[in-house]
Protein backbone atom coordinates (compact mmCIF):
# COMPACT_ATOMS: atom_id res chain seq x y z
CA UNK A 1 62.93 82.98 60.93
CA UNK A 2 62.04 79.46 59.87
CA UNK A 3 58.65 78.32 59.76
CA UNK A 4 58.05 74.90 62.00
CA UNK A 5 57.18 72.19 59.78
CA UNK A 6 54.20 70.61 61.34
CA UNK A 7 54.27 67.03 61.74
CA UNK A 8 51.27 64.43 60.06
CA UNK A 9 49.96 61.47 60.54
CA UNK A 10 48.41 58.70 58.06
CA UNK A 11 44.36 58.33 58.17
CA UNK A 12 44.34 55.28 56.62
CA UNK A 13 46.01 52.01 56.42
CA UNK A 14 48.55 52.22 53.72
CA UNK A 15 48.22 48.42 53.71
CA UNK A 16 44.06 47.73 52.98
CA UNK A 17 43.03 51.40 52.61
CA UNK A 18 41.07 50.98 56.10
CA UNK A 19 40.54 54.54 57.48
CA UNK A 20 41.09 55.37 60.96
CA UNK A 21 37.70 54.96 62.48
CA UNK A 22 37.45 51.60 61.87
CA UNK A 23 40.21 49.86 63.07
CA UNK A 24 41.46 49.34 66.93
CA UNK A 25 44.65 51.16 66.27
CA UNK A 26 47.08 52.67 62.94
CA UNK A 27 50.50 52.06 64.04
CA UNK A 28 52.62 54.66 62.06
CA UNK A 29 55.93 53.71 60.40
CA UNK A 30 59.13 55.09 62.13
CA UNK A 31 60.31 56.47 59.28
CA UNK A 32 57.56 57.85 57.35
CA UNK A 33 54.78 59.23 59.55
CA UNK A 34 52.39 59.22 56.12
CA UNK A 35 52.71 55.34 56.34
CA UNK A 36 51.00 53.18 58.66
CA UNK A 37 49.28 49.56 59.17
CA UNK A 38 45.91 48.53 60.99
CA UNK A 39 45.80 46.02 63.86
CA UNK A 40 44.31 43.51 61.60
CA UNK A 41 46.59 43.27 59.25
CA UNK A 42 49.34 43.21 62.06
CA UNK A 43 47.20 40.35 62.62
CA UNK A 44 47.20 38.72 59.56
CA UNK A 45 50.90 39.01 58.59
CA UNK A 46 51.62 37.46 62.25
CA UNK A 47 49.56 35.04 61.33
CA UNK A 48 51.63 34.15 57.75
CA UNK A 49 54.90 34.37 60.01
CA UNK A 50 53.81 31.60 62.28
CA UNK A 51 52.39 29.23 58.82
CA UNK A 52 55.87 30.12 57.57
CA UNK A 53 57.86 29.43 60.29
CA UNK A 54 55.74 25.99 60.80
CA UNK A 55 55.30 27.38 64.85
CA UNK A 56 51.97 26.46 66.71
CA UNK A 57 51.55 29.68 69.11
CA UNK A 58 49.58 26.74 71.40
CA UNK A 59 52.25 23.98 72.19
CA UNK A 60 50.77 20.94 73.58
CA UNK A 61 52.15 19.67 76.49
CA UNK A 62 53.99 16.48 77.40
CA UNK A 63 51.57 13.68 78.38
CA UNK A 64 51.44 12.49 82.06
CA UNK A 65 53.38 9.52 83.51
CA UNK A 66 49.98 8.67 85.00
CA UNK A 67 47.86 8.99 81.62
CA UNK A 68 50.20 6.59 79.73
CA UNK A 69 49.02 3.00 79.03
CA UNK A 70 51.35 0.04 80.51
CA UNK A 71 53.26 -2.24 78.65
CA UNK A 72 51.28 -4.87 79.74
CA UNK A 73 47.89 -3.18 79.03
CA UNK A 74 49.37 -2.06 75.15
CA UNK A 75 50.02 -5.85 75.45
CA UNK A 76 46.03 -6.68 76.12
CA UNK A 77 45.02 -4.42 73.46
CA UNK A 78 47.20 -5.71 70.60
CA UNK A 79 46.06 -9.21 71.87
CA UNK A 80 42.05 -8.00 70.60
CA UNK A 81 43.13 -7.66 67.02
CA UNK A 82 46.15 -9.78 66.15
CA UNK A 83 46.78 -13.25 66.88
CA UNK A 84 49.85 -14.93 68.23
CA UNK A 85 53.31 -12.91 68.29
CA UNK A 86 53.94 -12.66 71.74
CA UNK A 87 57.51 -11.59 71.53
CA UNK A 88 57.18 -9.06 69.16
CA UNK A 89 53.98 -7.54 71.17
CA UNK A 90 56.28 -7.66 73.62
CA UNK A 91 58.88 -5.58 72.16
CA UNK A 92 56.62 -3.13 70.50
CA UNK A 93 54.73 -2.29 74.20
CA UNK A 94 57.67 -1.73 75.74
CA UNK A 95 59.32 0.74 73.14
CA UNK A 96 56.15 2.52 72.73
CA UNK A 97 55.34 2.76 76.64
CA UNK A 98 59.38 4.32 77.12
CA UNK A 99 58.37 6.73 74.03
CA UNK A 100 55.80 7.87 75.96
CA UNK A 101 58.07 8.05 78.95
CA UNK A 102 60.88 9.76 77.17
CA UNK A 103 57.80 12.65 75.90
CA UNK A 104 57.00 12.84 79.95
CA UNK A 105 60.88 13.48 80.99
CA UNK A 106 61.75 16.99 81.84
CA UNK A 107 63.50 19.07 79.68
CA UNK A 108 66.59 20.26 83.00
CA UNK A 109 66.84 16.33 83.23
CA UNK A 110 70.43 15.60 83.30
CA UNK A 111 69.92 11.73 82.33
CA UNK A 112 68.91 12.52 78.73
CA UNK A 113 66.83 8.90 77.46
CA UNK A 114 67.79 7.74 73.79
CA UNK A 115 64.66 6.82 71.52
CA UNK A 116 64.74 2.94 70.65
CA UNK A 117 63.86 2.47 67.01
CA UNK A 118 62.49 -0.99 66.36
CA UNK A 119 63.24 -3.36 63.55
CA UNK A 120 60.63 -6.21 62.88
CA UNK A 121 61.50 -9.43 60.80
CA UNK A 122 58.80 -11.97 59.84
CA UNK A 123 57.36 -13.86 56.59
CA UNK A 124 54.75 -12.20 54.23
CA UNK A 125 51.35 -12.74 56.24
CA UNK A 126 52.28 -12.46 59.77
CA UNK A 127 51.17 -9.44 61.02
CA UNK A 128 53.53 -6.78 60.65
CA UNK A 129 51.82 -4.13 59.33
CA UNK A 130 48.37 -5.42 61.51
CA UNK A 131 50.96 -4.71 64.45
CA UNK A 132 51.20 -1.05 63.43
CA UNK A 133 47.79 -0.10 62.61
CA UNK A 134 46.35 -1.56 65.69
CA UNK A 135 49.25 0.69 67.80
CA UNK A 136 47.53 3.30 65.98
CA UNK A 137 44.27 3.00 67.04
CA UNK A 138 45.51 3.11 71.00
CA UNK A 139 47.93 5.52 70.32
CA UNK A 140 47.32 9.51 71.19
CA UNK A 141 49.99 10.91 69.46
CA UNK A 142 50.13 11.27 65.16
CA UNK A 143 51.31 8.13 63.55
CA UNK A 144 51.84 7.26 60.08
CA UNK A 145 52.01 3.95 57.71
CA UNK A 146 54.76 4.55 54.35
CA UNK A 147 55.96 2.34 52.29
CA UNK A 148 59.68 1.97 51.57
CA UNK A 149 59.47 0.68 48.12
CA UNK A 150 58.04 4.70 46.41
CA UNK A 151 61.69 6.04 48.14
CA UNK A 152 64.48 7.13 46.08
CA UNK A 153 67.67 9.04 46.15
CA UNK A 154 67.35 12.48 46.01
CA UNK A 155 66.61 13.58 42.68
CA UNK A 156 65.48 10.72 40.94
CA UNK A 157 62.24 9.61 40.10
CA UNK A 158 60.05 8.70 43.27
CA UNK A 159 59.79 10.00 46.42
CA UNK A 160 62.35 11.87 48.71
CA UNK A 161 63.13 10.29 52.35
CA UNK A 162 61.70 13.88 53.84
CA UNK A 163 58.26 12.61 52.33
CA UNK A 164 57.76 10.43 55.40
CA UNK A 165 57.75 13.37 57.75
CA UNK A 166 55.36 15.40 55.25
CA UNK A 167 52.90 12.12 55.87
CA UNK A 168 53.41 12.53 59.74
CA UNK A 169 52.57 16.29 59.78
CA UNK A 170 49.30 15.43 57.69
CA UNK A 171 48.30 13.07 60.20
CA UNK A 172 49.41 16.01 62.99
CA UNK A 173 47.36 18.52 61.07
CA UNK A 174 50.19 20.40 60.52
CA UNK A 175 50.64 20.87 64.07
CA UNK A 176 54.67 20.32 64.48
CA UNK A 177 55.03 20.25 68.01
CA UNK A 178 52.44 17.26 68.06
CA UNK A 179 54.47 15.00 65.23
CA UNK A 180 57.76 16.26 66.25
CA UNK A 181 56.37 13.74 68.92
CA UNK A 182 54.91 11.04 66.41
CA UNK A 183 55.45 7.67 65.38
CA UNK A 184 56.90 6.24 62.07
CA UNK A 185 55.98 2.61 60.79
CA UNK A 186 57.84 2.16 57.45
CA UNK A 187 57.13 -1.08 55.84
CA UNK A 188 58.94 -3.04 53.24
CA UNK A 189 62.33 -1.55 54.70
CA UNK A 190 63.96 -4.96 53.28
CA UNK A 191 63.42 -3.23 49.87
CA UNK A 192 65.77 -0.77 49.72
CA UNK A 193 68.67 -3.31 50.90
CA UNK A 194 71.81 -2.39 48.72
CA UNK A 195 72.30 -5.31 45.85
CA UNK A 196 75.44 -6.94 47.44
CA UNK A 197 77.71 -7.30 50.34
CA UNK A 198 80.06 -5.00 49.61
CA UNK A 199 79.42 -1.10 49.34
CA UNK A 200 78.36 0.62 45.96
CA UNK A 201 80.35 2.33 43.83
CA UNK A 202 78.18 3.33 41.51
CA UNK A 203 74.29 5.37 42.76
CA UNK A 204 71.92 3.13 44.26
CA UNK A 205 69.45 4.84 43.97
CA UNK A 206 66.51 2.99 45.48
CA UNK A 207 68.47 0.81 47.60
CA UNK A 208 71.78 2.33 49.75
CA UNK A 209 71.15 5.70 48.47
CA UNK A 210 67.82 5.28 50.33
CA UNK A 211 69.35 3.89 53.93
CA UNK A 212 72.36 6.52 53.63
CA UNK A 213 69.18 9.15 53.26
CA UNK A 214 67.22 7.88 56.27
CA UNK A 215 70.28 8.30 58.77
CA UNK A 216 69.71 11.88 59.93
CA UNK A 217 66.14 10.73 60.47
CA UNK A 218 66.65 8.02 62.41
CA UNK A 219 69.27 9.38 64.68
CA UNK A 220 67.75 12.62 65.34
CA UNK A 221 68.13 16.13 63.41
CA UNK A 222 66.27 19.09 62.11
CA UNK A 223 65.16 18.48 58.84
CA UNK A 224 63.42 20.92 56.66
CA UNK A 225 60.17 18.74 55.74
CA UNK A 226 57.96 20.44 51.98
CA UNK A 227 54.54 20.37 53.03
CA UNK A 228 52.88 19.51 50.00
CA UNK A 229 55.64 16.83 48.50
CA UNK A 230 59.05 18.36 47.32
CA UNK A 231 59.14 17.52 43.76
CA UNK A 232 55.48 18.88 42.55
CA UNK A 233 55.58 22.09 44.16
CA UNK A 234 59.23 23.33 44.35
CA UNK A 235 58.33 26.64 44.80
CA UNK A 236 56.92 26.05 48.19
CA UNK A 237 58.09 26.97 51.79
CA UNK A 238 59.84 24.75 53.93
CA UNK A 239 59.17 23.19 57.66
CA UNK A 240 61.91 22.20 59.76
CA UNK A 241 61.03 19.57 61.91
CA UNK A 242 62.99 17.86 64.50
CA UNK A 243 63.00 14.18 64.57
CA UNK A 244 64.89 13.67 67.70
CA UNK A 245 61.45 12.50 69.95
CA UNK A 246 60.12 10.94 66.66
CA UNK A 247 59.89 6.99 67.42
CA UNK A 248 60.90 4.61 64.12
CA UNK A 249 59.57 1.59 63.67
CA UNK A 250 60.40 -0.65 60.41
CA UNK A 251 59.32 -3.92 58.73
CA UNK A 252 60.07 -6.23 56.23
CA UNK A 253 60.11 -9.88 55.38
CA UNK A 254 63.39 -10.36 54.12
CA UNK A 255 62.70 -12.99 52.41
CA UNK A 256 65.88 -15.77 51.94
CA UNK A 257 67.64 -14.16 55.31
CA UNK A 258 66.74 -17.96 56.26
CA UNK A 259 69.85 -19.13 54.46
CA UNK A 260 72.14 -16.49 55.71
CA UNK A 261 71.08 -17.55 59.74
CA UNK A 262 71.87 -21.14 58.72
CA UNK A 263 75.56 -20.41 57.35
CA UNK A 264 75.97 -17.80 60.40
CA UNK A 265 74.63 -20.96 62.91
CA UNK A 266 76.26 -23.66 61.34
CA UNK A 267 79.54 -22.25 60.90
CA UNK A 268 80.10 -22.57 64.86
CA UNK A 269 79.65 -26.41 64.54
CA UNK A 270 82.58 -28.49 63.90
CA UNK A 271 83.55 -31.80 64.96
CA UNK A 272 81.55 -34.84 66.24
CA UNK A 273 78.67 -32.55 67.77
CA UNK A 274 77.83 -31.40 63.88
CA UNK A 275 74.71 -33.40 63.94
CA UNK A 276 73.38 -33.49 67.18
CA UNK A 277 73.30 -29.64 66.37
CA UNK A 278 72.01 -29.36 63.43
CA UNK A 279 69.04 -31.66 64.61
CA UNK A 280 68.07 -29.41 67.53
CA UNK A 281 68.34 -26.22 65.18
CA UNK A 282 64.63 -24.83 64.86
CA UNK A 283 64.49 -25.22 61.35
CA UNK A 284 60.87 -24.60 60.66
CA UNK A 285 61.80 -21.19 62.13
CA UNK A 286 65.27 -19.74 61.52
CA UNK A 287 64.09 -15.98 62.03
CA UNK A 288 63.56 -16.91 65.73
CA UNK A 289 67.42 -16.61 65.54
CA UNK A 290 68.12 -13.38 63.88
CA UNK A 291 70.94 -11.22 64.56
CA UNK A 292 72.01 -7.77 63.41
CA UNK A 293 74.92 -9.12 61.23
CA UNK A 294 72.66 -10.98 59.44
CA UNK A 295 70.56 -8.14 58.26
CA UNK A 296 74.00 -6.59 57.19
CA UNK A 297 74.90 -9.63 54.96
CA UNK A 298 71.16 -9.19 53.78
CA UNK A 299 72.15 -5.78 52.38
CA UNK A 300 71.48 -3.50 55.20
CA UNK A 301 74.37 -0.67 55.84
CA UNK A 302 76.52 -1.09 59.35
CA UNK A 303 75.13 2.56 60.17
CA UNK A 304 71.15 2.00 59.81
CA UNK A 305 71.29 -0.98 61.72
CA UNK A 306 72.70 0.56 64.42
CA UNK A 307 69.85 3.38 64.81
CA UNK A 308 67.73 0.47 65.10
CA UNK A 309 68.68 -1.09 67.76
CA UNK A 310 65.63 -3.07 68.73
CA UNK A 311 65.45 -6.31 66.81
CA UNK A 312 62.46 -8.88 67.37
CA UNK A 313 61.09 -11.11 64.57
CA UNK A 314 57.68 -12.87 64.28
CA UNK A 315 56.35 -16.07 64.01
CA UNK A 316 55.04 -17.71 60.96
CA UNK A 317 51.77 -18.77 61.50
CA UNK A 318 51.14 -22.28 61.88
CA UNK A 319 47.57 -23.96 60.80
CA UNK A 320 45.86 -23.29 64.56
CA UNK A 321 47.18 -19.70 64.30
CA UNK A 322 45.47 -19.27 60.89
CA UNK A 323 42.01 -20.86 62.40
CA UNK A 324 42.13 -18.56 65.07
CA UNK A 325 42.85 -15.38 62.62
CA UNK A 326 39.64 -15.81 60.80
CA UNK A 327 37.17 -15.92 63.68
CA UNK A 328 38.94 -14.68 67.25
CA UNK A 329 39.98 -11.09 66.34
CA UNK A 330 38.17 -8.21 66.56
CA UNK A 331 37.98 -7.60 62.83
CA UNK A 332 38.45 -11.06 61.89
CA UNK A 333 38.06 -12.23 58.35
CA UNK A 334 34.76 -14.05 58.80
CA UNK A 335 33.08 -11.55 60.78
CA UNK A 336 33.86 -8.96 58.15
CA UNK A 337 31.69 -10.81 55.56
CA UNK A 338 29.25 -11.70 57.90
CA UNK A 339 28.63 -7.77 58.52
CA UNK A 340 28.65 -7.05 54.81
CA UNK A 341 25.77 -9.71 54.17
CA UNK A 342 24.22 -8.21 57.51
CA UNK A 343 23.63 -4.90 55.63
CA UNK A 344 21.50 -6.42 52.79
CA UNK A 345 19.77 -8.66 56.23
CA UNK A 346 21.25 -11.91 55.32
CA UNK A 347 22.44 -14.28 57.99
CA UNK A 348 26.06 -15.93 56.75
CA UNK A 349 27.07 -18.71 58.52
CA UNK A 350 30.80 -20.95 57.78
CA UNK A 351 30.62 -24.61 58.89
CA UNK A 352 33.53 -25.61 60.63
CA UNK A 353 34.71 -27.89 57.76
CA UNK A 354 34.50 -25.07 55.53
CA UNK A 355 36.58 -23.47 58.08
CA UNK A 356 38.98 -26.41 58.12
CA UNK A 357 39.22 -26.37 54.15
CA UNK A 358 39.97 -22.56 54.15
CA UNK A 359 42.98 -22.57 56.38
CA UNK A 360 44.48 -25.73 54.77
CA UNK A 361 44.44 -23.85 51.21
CA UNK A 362 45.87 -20.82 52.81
CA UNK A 363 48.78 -23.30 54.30
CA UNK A 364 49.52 -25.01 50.70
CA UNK A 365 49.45 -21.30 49.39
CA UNK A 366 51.83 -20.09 52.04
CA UNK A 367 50.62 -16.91 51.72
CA UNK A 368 49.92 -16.16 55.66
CA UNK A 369 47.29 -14.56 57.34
CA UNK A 370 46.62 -12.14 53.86
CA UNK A 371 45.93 -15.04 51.60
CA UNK A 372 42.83 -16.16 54.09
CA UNK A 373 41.25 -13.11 52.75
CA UNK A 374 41.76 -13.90 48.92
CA UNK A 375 40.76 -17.48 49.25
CA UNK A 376 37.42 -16.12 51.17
CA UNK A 377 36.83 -13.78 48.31
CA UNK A 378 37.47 -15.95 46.00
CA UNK A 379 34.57 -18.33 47.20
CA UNK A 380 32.00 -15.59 48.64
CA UNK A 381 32.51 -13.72 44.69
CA UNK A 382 28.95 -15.23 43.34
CA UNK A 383 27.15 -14.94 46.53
CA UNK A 384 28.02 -11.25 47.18
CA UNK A 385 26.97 -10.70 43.53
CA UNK A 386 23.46 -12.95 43.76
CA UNK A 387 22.22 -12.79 47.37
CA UNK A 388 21.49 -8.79 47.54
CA UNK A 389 19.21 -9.42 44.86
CA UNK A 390 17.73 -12.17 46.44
CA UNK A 391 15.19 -12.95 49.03
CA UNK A 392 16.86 -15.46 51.31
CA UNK A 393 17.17 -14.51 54.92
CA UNK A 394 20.09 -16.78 55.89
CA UNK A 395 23.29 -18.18 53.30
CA UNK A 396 25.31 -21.13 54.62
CA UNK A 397 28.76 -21.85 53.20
CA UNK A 398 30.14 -25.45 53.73
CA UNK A 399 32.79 -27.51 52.48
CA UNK A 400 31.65 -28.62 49.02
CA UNK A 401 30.07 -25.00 48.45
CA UNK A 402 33.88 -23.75 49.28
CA UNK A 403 35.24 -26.30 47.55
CA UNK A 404 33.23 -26.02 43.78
CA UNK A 405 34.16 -21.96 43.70
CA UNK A 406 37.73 -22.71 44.36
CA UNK A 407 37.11 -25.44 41.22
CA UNK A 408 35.65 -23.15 39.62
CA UNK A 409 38.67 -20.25 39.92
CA UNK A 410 40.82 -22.79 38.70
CA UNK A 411 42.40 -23.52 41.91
CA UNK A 412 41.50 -27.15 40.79
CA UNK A 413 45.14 -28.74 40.74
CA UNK A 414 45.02 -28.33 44.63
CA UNK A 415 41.94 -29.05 45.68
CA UNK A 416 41.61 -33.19 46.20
């Protein structure tokens, strides 16, 4: 008669060697009764499952109707830190108050709501990318500033488009369900317009390559997202992240679109009214007229241009725009210096004529709102580098001070 073999069981975890006694439970293998695994290292691998998988085991949930700020109060807050550009504060409330709606809608909802990318046109200096960062600081959900210009075609030099969603998960933490629910400001998208009208036959690789790339982003799609950048570490795991609830909002100056509104208008006007037309045109401001088949005889594909469907453009800023800029804001220009030279416990103080001089050099410069700040570093240069070693208690800049450092940075041609 046969003897009964007797069946064993492991002592130890055949994983980390951890005996039996210390450990909540050895779960044995199915197959081999010698082989088993502790609870914490059931823990652990779980643990490398959900960081490989890119899963959060705690999903945030959708914010409330009633927690989400009001068009009007977005409005209000943008109003604190940029001056002017009603219209496109206007457009930008609105599209970020539905995103927040569109978070809030049930899932069983048979009325499914379509994300409205945005598109924003204006001149160097304007407040495009102030626009975004300000968003930001109201916002509650990740958001994230990149720059158009670093992108490339896959497999060139630079940047792949799947970089801009490895900047929103950074900003998320890495938690996916939070910037699967993000928001996207890429600047400079006017850089990668293709080089002419017609469609390349040849790679562009920073240009239509580029818009062609950003398609399955901007519509909507699961897109497997390298953590760490996709070039330097090839070996790494992947992320899929869906960019369906991900809001997109571009910006660019497209600069010499001017000309191509002005052959779109005038082409309308024939006859005797040819004139009286062309005198009412706005021709200080032809980007108050833009229109989506201008941006595609700027170099902007057909197929981009409709998943951004929002266009708006702003203002440029005219000389009591660029007054207001350095003092009204919360962050203005002037009270930026006048907190640095607060810190060493110096008073600064700007006459109003040095004021006056400032924004007239910025207008002859036509450099916007941004060249205010290089014509105020420009003259406060020597008296950052002289007054912290000083004793004085208060430092007054006025006209002819303002007006001798901008002589003196060879800005002399202009100044009268």
């Amino acid at each position: 008669m046969a003897k009964k073999q007797q069946t064993t069981y492991a002592d130890k975890c055949s994983f980390c060697g951890r005996p039996a006694s210390e450990t909540e439970v050895l779960v044995p293998s199915p197959f081999d009764q010698n082989v088993s695994v502790c609870a914490s290292c059931v823990d652990q691998i779980h643990q490398l499952l959900s960081d490989y998988r890119g899963t959060s085991e705690k999903k945030k949930p959708a914010p409330k109707l009633g927690k989400i700020p009001k068009p009007a109060e977005i409005r209000d807050f943008l109003d604190q830190y940029v001056i002017g550009q009603d219209s496109a504060k206007k457009y930008l409330s609105v599209a970020v108050y539905n995103h927040y709606k569109r978070l809030a809608q049930p899932t069983d909802d048979e009325v499914d709501i379509e994300k409205s990318n945005i598109i924003l046109v204006g001149p160097t200096g304007t407040g495009k990318t102030l626009l975004a960062k300000t968003i930001a600081r109201l916002l509650n959900v990740p958001f994230t500033i990149v720059d158009a210009t670093v992108l490339t075609q896959a497999g060139y030099v630079g940047e792949d488009i799947e970089s801009l969603l490895t900047r929103l998960l950074q900003a998320a933490d890495y938690d996916v369900a939070a910037a699967e629910r993000g928001i996207v400001f890429i600047d400079e998208i006017d850089k990668i317009a293709r080089k002419g009208d017609n469609p390349s036959i040849t790679r562009d690789v920073s240009g239509e390559g580029v818009q062609q790339g950003l398609l399955k982003l901007l519509e909507g799609s699961v897109v497997n997202v390298p953590p760490q950048g996709g070039r330097k570490h090839p070996e790494q795991r992947m992320i899929p992240v869906d960019t369906k609830n991900i809001l997109f909002i571009c910006g660019g100056a497209f600069d010499g679109i001017e000309r191509k509104i002005a052959q779109r208008m005038n082409s309308h006007v024939v006859g005797y009214s040819n004139d009286i037309a062309r005198r009412n045109l706005e021709r200080e401001n032809f980007l108050r007229h833009v229109a989506p088949q201008d941006l595609k005889s700027f170099g902007l594909i057909p197929e981009i241009i409709g998943r951004l469907p929002i266009l708006t453009s702003l203002d440029p800023l005219d000389r009591d725009a660029l007054r207001r800029v350095l003092t009204e804001p919360k962050n203005a220009i002037v009270r930026q210096y006048v907190k640095l030279f607060r810190m060493d416990k110096v008073e600064l103080e700007f006459t109003e004529d040095a004021l006056d001089l400032i924004v007239d050099k910025a207008i002859e410069y036509k450099l916007g709102a941004r060249g205010l700040r290089s014509i105020v570093e420009t003259i406060m240069i020597d008296a950052m580098f002289e007054v912290p070693s000083s004793k004085v208690a208060k430092f007054t800049v006025d006209s002819s001070y303002a007006l001798e450092k901008l002589q003196k940075a060879n800005f002399e041609s202009t100044c009268k």
